[in-house]
PDB file of N, CA and C in Angstrom:
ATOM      1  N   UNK A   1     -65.293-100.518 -42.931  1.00  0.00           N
ATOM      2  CA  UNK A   1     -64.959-100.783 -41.555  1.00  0.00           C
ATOM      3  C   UNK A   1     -64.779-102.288 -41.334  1.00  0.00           C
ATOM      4  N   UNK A   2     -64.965-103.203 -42.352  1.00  0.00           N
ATOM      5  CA  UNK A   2     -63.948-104.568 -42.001  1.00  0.00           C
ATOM      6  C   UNK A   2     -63.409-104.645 -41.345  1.00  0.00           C
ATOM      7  N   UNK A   3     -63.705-105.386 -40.000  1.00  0.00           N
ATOM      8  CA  UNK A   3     -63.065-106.007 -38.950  1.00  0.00           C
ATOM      9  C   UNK A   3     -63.449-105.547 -37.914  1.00  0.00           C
ATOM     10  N   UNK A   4     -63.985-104.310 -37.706  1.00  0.00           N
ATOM     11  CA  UNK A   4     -64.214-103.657 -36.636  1.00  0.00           C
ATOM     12  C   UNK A   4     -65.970-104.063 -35.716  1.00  0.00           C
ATOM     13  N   UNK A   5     -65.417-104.322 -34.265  1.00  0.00           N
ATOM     14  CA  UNK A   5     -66.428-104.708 -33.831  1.00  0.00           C
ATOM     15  C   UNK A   5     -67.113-103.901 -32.858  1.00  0.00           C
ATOM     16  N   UNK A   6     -68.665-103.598 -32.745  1.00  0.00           N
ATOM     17  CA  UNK A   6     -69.619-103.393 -32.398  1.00  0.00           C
ATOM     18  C   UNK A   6     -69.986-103.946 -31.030  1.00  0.00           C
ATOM     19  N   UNK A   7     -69.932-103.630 -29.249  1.00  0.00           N
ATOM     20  CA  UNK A   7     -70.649-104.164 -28.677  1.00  0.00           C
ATOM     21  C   UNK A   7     -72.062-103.420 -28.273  1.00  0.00           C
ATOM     22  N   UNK A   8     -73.413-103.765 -27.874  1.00  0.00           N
ATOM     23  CA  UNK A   8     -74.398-102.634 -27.783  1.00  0.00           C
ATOM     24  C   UNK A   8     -75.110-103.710 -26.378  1.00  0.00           C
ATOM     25  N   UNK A   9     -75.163-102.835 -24.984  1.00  0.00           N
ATOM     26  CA  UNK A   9     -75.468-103.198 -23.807  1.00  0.00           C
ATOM     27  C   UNK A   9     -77.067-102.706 -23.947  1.00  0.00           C
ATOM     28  N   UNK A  10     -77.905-103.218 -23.768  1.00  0.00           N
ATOM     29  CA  UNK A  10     -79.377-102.775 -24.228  1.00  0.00           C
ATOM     30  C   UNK A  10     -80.697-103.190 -22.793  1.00  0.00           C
ATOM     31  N   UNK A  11     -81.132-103.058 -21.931  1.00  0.00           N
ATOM     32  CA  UNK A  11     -81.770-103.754 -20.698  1.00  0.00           C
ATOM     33  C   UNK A  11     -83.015-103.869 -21.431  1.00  0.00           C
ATOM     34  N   UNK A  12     -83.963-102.192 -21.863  1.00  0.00           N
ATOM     35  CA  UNK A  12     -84.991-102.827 -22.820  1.00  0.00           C
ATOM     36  C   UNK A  12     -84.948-103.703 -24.304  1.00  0.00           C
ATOM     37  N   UNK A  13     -86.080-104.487 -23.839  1.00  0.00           N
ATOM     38  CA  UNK A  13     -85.878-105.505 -24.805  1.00  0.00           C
ATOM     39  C   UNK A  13     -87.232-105.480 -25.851  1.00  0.00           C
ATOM     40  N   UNK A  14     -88.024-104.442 -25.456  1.00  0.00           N
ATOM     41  CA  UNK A  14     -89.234-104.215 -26.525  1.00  0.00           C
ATOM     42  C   UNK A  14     -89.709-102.576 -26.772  1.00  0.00           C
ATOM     43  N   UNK A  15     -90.595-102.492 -27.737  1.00  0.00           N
ATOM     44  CA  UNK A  15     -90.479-100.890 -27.953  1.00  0.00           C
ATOM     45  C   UNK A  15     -89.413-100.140 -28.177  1.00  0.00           C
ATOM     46  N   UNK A  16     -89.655 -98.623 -27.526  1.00  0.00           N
ATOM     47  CA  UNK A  16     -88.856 -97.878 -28.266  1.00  0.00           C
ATOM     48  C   UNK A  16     -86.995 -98.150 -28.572  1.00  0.00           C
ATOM     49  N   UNK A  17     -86.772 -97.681 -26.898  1.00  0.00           N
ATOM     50  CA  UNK A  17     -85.274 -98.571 -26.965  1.00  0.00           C
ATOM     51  C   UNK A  17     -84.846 -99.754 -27.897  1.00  0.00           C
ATOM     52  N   UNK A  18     -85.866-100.867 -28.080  1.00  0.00           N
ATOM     53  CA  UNK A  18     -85.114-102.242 -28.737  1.00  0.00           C
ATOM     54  C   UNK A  18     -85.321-101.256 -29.792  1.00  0.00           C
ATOM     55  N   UNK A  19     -86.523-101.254 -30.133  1.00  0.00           N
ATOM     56  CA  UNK A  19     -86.690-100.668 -31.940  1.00  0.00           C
ATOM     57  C   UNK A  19     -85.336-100.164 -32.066  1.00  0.00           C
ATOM     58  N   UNK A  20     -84.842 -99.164 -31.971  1.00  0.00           N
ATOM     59  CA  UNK A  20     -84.015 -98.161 -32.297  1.00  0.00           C
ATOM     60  C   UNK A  20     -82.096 -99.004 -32.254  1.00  0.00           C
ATOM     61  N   UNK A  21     -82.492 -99.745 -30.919  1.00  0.00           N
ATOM     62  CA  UNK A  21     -80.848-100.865 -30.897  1.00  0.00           C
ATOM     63  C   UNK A  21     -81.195-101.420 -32.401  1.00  0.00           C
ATOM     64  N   UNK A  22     -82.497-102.121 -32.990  1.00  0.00           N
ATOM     65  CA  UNK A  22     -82.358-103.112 -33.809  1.00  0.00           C
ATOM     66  C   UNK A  22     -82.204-102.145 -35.560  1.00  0.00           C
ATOM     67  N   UNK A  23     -82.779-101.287 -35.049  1.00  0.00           N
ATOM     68  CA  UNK A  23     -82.001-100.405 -36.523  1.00  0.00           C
ATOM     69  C   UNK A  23     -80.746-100.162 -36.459  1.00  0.00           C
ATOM     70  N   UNK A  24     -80.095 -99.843 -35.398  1.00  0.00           N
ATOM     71  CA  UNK A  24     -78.679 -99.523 -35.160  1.00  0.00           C
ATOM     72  C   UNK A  24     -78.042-100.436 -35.809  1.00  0.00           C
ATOM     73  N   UNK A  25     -78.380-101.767 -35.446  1.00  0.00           N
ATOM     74  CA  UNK A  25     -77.891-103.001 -35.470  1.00  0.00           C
ATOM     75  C   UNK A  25     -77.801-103.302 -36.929  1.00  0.00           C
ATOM     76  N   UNK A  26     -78.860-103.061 -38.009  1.00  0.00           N
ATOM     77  CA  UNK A  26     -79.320-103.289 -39.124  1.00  0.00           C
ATOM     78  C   UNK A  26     -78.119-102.351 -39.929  1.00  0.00           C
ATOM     79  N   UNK A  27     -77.992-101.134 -39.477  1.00  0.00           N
ATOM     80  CA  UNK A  27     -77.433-100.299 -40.227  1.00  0.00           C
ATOM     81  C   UNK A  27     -75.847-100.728 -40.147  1.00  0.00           C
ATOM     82  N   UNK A  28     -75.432-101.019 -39.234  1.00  0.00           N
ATOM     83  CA  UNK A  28     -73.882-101.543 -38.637  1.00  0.00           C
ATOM     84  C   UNK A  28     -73.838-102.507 -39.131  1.00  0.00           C
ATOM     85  N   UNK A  29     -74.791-103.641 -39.281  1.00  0.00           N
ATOM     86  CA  UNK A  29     -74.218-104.902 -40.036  1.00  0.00           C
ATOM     87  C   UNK A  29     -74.018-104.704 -41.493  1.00  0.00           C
ATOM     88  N   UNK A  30     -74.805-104.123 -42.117  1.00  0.00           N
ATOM     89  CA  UNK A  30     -75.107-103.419 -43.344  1.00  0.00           C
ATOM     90  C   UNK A  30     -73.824-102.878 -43.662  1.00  0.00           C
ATOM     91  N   UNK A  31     -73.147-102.123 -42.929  1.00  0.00           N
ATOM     92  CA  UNK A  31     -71.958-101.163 -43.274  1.00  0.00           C
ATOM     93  C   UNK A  31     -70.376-102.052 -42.999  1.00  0.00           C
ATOM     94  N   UNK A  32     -71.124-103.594 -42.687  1.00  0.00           N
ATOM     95  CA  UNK A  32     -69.608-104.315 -42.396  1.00  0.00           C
ATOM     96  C   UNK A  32     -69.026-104.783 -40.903  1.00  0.00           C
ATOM     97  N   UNK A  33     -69.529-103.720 -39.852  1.00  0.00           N
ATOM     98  CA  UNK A  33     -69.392-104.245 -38.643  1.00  0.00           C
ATOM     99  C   UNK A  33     -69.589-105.508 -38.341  1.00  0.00           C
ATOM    100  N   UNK A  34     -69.025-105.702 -37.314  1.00  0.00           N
ATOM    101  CA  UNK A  34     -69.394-107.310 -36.670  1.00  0.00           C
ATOM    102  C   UNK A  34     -70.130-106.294 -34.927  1.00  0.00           C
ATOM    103  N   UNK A  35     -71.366-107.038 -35.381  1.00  0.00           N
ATOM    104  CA  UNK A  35     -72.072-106.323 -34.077  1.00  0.00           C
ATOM    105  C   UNK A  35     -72.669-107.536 -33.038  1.00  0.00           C
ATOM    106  N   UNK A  36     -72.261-107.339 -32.071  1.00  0.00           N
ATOM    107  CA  UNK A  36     -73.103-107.872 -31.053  1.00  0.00           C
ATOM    108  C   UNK A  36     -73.767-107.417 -29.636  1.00  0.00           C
ATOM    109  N   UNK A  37     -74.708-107.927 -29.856  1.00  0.00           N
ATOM    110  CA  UNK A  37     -76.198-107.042 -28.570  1.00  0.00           C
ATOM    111  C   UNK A  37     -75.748-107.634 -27.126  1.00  0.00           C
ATOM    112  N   UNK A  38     -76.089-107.749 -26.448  1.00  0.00           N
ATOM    113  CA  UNK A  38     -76.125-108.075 -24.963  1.00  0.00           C
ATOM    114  C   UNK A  38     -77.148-107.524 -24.075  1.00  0.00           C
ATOM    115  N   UNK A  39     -78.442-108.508 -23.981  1.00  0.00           N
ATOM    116  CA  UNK A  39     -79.279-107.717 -23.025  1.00  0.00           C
ATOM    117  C   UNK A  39     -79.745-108.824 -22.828  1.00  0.00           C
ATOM    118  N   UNK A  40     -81.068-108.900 -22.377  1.00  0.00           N
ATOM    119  CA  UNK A  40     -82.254-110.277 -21.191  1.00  0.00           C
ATOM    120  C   UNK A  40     -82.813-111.078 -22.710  1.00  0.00           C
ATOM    121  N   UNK A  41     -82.980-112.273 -22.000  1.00  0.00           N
ATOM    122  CA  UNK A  41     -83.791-113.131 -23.732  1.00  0.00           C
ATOM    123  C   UNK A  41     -85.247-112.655 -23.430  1.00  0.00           C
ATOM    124  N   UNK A  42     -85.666-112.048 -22.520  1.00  0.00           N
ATOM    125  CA  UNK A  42     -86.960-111.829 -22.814  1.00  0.00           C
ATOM    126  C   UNK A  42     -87.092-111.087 -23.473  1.00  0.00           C
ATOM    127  N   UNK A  43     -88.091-110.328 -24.079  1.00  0.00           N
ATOM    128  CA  UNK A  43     -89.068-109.587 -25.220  1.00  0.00           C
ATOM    129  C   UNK A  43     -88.398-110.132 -27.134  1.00  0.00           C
ATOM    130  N   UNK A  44     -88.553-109.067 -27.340  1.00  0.00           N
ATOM    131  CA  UNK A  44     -88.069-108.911 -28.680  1.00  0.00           C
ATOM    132  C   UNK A  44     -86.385-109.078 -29.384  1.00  0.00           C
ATOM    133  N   UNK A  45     -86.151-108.139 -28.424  1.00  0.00           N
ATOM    134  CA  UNK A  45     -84.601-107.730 -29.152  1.00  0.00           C
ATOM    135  C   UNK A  45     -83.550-108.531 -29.571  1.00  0.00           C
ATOM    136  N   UNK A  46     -83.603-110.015 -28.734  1.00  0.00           N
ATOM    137  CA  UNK A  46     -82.802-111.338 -29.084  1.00  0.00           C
ATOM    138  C   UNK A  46     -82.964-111.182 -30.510  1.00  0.00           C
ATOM    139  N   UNK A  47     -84.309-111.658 -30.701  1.00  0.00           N
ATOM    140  CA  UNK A  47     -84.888-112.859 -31.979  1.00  0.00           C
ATOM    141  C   UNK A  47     -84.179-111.447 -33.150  1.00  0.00           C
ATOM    142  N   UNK A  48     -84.670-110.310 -32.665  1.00  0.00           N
ATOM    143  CA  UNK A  48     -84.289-109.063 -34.069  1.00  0.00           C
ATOM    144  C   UNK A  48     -83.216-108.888 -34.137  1.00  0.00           C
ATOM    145  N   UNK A  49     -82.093-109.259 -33.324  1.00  0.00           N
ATOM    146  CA  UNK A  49     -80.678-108.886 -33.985  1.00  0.00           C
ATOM    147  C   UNK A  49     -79.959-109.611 -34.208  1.00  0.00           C
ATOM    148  N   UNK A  50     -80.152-111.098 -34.719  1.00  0.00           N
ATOM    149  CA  UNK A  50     -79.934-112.442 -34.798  1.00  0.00           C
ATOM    150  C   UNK A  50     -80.578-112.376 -36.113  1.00  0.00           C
ATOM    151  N   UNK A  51     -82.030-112.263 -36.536  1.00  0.00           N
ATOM    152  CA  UNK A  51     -82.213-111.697 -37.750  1.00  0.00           C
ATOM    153  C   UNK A  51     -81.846-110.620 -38.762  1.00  0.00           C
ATOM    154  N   UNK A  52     -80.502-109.984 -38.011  1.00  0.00           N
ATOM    155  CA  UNK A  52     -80.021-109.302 -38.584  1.00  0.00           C
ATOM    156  C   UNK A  52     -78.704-109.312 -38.988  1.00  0.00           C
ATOM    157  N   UNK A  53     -77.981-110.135 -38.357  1.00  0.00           N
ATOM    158  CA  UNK A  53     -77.198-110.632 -38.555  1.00  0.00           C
ATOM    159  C   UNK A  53     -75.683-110.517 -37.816  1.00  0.00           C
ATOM    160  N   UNK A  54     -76.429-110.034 -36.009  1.00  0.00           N
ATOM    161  CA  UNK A  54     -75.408-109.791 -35.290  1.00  0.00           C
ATOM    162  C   UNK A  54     -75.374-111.108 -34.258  1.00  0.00           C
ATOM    163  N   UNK A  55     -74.696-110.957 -33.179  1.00  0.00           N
ATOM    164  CA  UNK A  55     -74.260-112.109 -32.458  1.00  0.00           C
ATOM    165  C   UNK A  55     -75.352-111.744 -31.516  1.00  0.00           C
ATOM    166  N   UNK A  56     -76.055-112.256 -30.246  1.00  0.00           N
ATOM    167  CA  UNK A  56     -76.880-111.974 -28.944  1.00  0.00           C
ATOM    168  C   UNK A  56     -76.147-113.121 -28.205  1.00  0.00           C
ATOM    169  N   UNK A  57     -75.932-112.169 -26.947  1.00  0.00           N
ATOM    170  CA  UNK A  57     -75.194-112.764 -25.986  1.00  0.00           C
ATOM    171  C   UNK A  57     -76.728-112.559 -24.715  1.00  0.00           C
ATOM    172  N   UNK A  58     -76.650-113.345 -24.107  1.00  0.00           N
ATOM    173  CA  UNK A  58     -77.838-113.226 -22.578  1.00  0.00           C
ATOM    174  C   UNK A  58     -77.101-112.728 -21.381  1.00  0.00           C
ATOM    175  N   UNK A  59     -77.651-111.472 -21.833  1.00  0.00           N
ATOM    176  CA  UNK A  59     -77.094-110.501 -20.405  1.00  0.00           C
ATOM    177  C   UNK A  59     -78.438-110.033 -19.273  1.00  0.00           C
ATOM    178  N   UNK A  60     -78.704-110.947 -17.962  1.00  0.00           N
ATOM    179  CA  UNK A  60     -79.867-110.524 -17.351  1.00  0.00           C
ATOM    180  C   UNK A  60     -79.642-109.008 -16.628  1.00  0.00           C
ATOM    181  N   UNK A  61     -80.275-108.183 -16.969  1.00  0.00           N
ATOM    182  CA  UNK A  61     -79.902-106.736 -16.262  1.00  0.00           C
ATOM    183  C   UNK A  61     -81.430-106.649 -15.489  1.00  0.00           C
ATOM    184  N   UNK A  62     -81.561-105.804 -14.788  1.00  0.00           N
ATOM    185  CA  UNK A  62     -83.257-105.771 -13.602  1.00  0.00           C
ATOM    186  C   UNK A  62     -83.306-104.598 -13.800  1.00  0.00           C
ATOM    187  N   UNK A  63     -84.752-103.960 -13.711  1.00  0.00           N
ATOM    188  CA  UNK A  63     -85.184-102.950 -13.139  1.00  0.00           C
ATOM    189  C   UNK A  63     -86.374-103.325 -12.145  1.00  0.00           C
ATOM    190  N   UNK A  64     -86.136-102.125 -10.888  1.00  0.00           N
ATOM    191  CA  UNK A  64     -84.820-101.335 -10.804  1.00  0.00           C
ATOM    192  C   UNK A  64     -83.589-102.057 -10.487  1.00  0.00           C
ATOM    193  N   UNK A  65     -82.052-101.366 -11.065  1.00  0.00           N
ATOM    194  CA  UNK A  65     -81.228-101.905 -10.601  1.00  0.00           C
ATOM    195  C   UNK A  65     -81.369-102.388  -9.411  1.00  0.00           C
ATOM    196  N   UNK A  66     -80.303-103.707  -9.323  1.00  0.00           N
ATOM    197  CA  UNK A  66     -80.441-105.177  -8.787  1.00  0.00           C
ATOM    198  C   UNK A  66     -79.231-105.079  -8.045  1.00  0.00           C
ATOM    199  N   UNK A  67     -78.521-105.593  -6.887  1.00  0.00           N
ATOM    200  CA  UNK A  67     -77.253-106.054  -6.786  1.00  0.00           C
ATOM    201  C   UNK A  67     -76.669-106.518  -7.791  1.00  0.00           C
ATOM    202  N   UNK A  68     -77.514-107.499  -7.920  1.00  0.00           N
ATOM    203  CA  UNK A  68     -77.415-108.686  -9.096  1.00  0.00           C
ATOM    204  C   UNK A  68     -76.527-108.166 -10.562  1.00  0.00           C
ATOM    205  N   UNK A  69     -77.400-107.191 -10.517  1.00  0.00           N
ATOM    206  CA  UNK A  69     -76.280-106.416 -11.814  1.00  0.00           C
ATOM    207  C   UNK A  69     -74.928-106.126 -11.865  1.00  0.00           C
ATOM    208  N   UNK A  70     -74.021-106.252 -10.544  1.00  0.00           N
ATOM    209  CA  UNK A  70     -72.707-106.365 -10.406  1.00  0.00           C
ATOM    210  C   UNK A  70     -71.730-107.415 -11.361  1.00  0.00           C
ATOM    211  N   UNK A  71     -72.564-108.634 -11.690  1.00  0.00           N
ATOM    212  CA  UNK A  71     -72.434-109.806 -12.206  1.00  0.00           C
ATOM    213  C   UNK A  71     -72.490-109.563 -13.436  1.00  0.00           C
ATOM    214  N   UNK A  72     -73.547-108.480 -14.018  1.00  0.00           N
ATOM    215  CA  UNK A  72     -73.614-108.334 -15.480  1.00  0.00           C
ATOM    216  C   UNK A  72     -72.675-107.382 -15.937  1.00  0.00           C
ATOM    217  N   UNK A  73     -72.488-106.259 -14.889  1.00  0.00           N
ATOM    218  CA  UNK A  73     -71.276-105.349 -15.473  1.00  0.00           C
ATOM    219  C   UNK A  73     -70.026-106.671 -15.438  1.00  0.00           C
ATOM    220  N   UNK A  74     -69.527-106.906 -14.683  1.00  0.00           N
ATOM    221  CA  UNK A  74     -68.574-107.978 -15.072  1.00  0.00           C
ATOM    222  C   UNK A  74     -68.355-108.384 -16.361  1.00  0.00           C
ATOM    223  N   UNK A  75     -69.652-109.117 -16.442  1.00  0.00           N
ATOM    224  CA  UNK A  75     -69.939-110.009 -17.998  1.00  0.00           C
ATOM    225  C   UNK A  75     -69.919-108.479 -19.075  1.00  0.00           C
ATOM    226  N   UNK A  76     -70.027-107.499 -19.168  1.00  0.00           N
ATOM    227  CA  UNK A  76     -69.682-106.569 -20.441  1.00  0.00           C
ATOM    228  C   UNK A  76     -68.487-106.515 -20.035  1.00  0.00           C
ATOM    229  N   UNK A  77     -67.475-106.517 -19.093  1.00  0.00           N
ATOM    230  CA  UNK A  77     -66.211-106.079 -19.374  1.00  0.00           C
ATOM    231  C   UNK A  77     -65.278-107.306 -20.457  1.00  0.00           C
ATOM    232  N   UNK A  78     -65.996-108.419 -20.076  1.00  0.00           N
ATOM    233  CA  UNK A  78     -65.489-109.626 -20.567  1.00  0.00           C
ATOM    234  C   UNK A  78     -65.691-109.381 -22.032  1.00  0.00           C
ATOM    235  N   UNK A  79     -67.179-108.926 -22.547  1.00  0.00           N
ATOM    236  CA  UNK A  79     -67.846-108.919 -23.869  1.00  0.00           C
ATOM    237  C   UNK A  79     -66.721-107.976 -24.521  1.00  0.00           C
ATOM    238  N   UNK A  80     -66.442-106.664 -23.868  1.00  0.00           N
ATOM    239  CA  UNK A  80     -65.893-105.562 -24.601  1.00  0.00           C
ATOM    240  C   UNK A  80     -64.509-105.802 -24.587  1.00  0.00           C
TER     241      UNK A  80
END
């Protein structure tokens, strides 16, 4: 799959959800993808998919949804 790129929109950033983005992530870079995450720099999930060898973009998403999140869907249309 050379060349083909990966975007993954993620809000949790620790536990189960990240766990499971950062294997995703592991397995996709592994197989050639160019992957990149997009979620909050807080918790975990930055630092693990940067160690893995995908791109992290800082996407602030809220719970519960925010107005504010109007701004972040924006910013994935841009990403994707």
């Amino acid at each position: 799959m050379s060349g083909s790129s990966v975007l993954i929109v993620s809000q949790p950033t620790t536990d189960g959800v990240a766990v499971c983005v950062r294997d995703l992530v592991a397995a996709a870079v592994s197989s050639g993808y160019r992957v990149t995450v997009a979620c909050p720099a807080t918790g975990d999930l930055a630092t693990w998919v940067v160690q893995r060898g995908a791109a992290w973009e800082r996407l602030e998403l809220r719970r519960p949804p925010d107005l504010s999140d109007i701004k972040a869907v924006l910013r994935v249309r841009k990403l994707a």
